[in-house]
PDB file of N, CA and C in Angstrom:
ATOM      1  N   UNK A   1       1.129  14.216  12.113  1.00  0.00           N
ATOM      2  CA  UNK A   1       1.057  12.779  11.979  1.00  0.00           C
ATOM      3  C   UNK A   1      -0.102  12.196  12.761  1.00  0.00           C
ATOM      4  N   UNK A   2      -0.474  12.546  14.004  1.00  0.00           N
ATOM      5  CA  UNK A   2      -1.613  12.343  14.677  1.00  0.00           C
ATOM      6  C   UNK A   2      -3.327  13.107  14.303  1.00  0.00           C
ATOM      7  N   UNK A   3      -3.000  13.528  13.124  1.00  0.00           N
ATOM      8  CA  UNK A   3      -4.384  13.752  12.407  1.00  0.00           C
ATOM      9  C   UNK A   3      -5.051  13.015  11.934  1.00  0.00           C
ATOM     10  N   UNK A   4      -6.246  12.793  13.015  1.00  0.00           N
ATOM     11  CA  UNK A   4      -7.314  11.763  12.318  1.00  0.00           C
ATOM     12  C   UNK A   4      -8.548  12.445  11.276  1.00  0.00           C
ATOM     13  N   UNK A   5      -8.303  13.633  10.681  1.00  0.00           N
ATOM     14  CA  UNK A   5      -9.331  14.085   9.815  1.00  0.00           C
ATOM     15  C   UNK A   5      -9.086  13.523   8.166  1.00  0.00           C
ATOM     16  N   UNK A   6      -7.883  12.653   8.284  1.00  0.00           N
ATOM     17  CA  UNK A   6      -7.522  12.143   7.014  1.00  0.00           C
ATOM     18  C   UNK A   6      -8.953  10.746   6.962  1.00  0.00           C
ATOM     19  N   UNK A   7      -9.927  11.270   6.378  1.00  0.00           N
ATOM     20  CA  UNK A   7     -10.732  10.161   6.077  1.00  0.00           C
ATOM     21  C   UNK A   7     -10.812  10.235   4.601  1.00  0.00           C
ATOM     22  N   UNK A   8     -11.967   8.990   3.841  1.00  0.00           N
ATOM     23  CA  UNK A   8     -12.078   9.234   2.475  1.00  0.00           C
ATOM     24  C   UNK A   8     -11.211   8.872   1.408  1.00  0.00           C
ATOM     25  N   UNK A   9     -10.544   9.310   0.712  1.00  0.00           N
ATOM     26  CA  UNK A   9      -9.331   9.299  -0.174  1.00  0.00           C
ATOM     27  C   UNK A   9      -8.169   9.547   0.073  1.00  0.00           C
ATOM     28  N   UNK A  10      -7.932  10.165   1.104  1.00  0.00           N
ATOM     29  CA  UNK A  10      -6.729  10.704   1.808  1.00  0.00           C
ATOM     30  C   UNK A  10      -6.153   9.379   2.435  1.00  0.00           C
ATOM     31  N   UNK A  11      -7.327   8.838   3.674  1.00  0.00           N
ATOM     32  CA  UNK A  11      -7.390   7.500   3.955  1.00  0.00           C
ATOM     33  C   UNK A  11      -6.995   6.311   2.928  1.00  0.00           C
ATOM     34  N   UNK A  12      -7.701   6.486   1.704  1.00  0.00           N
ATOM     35  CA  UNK A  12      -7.239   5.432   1.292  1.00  0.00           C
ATOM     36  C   UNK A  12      -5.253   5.474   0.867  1.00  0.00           C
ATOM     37  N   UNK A  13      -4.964   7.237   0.646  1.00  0.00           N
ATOM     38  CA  UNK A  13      -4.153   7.276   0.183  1.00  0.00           C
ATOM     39  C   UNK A  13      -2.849   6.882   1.363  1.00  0.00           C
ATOM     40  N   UNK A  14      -3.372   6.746   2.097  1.00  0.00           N
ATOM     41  CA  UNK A  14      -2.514   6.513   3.579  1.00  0.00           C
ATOM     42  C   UNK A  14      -2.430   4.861   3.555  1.00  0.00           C
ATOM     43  N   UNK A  15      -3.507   4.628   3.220  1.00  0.00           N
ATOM     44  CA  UNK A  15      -3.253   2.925   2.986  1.00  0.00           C
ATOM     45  C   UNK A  15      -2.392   2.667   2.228  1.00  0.00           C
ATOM     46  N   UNK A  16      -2.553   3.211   0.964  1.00  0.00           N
ATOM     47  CA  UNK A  16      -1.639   2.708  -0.334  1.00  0.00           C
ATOM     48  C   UNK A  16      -0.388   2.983   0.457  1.00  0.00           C
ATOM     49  N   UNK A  17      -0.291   3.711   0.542  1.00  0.00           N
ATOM     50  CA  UNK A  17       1.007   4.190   1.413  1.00  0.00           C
ATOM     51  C   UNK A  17       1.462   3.058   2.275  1.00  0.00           C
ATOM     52  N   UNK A  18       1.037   2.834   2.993  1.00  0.00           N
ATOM     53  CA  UNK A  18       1.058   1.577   4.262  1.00  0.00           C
ATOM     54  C   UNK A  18       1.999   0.091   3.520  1.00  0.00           C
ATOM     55  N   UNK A  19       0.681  -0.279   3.049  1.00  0.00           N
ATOM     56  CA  UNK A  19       1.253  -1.384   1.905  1.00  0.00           C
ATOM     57  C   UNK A  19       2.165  -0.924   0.958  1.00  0.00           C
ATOM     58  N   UNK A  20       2.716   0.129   0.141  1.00  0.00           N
ATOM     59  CA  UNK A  20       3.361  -0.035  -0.541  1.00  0.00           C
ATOM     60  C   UNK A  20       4.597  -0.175   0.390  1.00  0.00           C
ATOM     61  N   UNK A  21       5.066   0.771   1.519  1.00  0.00           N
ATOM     62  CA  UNK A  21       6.279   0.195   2.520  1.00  0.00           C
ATOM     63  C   UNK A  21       6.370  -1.029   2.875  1.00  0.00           C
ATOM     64  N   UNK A  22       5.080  -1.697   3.120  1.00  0.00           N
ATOM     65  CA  UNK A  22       5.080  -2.751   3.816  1.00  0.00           C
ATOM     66  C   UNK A  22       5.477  -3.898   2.451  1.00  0.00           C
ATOM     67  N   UNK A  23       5.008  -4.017   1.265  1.00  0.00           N
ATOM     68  CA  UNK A  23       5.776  -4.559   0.022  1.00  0.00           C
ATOM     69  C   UNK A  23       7.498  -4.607   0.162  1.00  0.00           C
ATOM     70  N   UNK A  24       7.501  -3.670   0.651  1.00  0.00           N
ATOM     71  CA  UNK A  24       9.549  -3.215   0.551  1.00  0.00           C
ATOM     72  C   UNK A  24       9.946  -3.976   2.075  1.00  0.00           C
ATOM     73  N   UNK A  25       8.887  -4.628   3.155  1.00  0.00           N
ATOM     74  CA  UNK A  25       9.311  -4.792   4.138  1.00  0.00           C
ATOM     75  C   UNK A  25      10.406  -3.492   5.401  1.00  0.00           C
ATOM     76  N   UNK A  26       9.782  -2.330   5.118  1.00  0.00           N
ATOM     77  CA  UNK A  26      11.048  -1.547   5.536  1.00  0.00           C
ATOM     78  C   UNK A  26      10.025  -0.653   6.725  1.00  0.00           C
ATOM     79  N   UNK A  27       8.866  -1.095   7.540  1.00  0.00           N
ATOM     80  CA  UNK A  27       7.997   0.059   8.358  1.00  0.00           C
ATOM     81  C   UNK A  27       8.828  -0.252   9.793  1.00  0.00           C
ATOM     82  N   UNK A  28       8.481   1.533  10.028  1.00  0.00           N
ATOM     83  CA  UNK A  28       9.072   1.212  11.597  1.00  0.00           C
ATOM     84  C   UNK A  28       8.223   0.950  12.768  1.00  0.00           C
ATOM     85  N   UNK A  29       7.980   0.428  13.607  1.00  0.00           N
ATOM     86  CA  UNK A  29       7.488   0.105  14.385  1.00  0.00           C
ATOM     87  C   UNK A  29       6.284   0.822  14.500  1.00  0.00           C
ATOM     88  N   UNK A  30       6.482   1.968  14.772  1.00  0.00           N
ATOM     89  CA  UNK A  30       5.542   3.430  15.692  1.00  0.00           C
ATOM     90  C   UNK A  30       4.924   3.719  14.278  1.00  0.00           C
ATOM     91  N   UNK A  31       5.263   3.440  12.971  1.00  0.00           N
ATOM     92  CA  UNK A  31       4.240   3.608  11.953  1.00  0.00           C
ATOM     93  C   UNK A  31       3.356   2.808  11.695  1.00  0.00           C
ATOM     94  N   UNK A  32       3.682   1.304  12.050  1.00  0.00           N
ATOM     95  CA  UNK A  32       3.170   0.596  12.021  1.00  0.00           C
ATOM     96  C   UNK A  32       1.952   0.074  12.695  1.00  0.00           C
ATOM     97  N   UNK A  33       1.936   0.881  14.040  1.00  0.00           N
ATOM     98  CA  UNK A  33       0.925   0.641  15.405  1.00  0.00           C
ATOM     99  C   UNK A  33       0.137   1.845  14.632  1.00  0.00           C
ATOM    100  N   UNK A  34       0.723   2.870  14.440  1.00  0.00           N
ATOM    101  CA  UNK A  34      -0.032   4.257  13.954  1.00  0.00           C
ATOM    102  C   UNK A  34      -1.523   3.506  12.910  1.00  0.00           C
ATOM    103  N   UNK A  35      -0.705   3.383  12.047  1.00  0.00           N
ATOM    104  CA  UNK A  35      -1.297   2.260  10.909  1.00  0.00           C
ATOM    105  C   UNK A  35      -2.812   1.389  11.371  1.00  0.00           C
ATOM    106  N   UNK A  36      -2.235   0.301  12.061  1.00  0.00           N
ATOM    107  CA  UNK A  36      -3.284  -0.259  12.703  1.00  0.00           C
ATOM    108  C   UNK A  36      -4.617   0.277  14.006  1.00  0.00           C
ATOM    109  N   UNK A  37      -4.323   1.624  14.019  1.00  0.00           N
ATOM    110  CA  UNK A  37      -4.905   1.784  14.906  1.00  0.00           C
ATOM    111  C   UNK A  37      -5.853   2.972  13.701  1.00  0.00           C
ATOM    112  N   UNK A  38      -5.246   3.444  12.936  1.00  0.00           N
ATOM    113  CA  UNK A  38      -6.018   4.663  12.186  1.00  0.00           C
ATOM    114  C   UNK A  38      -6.998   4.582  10.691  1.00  0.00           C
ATOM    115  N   UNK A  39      -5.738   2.879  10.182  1.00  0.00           N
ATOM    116  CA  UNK A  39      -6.439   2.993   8.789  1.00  0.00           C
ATOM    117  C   UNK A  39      -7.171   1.975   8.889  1.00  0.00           C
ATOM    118  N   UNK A  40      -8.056   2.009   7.844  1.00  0.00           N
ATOM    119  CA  UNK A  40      -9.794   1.177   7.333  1.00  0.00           C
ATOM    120  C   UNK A  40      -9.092   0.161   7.094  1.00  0.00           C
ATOM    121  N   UNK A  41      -9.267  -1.217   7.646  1.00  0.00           N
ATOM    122  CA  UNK A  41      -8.819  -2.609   6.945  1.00  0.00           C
ATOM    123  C   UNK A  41      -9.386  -3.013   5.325  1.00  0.00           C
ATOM    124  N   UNK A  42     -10.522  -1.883   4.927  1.00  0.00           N
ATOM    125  CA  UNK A  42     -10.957  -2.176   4.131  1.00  0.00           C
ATOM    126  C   UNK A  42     -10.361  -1.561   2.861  1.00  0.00           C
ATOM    127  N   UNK A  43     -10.041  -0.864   3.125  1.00  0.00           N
ATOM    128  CA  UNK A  43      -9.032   0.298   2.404  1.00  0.00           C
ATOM    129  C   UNK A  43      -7.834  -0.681   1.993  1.00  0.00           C
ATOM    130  N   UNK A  44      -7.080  -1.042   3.255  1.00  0.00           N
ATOM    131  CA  UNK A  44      -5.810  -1.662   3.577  1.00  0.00           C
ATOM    132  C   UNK A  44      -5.527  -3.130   2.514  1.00  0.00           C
ATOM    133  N   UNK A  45      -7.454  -4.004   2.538  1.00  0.00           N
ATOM    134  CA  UNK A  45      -7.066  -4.962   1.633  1.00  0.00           C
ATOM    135  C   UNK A  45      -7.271  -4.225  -0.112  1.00  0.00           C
ATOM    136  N   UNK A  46      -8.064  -3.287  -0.344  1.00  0.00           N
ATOM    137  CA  UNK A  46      -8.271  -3.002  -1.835  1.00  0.00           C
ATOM    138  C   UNK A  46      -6.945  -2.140  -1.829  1.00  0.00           C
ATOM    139  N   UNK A  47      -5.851  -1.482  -1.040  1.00  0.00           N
ATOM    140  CA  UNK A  47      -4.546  -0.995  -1.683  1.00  0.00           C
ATOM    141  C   UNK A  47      -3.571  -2.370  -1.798  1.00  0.00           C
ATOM    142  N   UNK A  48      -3.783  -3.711  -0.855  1.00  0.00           N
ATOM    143  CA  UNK A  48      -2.988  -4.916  -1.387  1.00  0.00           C
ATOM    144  C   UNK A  48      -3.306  -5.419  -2.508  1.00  0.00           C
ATOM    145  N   UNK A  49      -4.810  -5.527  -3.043  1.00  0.00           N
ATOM    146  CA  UNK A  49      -5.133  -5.925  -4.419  1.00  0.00           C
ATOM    147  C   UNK A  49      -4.246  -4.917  -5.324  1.00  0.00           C
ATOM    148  N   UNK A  50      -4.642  -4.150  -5.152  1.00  0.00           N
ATOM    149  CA  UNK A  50      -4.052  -2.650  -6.542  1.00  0.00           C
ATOM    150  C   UNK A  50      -2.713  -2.888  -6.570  1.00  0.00           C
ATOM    151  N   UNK A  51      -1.895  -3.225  -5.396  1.00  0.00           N
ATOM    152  CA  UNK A  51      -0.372  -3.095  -5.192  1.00  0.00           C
ATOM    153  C   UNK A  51      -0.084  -4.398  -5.979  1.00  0.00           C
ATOM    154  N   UNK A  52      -0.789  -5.470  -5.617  1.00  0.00           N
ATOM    155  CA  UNK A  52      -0.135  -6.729  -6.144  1.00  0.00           C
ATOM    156  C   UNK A  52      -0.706  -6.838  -7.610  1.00  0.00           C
ATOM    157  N   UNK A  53      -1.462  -6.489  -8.234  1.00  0.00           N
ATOM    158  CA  UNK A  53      -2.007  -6.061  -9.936  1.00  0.00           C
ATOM    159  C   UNK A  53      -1.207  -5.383 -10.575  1.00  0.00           C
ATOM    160  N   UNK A  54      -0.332  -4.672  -9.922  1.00  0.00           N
ATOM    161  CA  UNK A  54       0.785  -3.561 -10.355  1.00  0.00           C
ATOM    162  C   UNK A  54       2.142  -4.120 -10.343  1.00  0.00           C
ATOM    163  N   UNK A  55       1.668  -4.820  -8.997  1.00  0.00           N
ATOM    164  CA  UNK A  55       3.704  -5.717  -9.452  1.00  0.00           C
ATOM    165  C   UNK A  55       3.237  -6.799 -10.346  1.00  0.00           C
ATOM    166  N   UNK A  56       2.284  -7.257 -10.318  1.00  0.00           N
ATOM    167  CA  UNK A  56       2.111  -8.583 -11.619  1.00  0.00           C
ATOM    168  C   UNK A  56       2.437  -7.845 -12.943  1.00  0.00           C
ATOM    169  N   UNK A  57       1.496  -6.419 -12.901  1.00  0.00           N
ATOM    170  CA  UNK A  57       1.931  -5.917 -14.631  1.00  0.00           C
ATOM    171  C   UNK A  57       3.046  -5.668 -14.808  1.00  0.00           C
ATOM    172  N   UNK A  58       3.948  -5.589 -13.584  1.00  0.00           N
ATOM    173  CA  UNK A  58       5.256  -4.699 -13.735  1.00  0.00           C
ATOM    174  C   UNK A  58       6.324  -5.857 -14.277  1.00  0.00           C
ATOM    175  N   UNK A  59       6.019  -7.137 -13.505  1.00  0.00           N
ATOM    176  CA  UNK A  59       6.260  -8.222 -14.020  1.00  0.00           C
ATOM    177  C   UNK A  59       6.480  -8.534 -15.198  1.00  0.00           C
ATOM    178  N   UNK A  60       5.213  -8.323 -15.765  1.00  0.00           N
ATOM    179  CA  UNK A  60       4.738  -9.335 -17.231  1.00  0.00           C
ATOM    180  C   UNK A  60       5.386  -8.149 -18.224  1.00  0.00           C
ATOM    181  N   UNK A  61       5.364  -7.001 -17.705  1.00  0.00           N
ATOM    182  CA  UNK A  61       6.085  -6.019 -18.715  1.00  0.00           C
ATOM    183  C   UNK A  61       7.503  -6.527 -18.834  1.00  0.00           C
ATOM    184  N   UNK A  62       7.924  -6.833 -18.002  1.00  0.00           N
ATOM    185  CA  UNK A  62       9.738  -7.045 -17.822  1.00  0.00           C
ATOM    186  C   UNK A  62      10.012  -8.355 -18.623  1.00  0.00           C
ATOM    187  N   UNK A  63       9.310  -9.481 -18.450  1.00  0.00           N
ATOM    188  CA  UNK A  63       9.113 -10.311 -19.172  1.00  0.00           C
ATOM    189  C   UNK A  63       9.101 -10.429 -20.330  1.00  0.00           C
ATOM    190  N   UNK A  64       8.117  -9.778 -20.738  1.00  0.00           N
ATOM    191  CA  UNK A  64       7.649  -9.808 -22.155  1.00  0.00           C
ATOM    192  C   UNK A  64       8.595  -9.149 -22.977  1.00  0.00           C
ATOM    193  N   UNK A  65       9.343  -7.543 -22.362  1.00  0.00           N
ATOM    194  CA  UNK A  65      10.306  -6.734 -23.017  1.00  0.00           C
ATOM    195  C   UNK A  65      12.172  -7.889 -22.899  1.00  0.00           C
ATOM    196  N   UNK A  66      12.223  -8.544 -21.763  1.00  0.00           N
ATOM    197  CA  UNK A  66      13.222  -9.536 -22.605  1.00  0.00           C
ATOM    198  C   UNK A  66      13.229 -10.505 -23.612  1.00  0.00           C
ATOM    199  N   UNK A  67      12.131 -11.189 -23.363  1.00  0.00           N
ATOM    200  CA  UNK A  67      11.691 -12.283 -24.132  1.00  0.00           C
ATOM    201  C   UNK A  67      11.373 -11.697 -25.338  1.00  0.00           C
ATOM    202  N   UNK A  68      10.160 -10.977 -25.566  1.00  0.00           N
ATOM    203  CA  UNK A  68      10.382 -10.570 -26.761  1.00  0.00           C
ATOM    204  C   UNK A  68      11.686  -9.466 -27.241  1.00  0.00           C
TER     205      UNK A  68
END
């Protein structure tokens, strides 16, 4: 867990990761400091874009399959 050789894609994949818990509201503390101290903020905002594009489609799918 204290491996900082996760750079690159791995990194980003640690972000997505981050935010998608953090969507569910459910991180624990000590992941959370982990988090802020390891991952790219830049990373951190393009996995909140992707995350929130995904619950909008997930949305408009649910929508659309009652309604229509």
């Amino acid at each position: 867990m204290g491996d900082d050789s996760g750079r690159g894609t791995s990194s980003f994949g640690r972000s997505m990761k981050a935010v998608m818990w953090s969507f569910l509201g459910v991180r624990k503390r000590r992941d959370l400091e982990a988090d802020a101290t390891q991952l790219n903020p830049l990373h951190v905002v393009l996995a909140a874009l992707l995350g929130a594009a995904i619950f909008i489609g997930v949305l408009i799918l649910i929508v659309r399959a009652v309604v229509g």
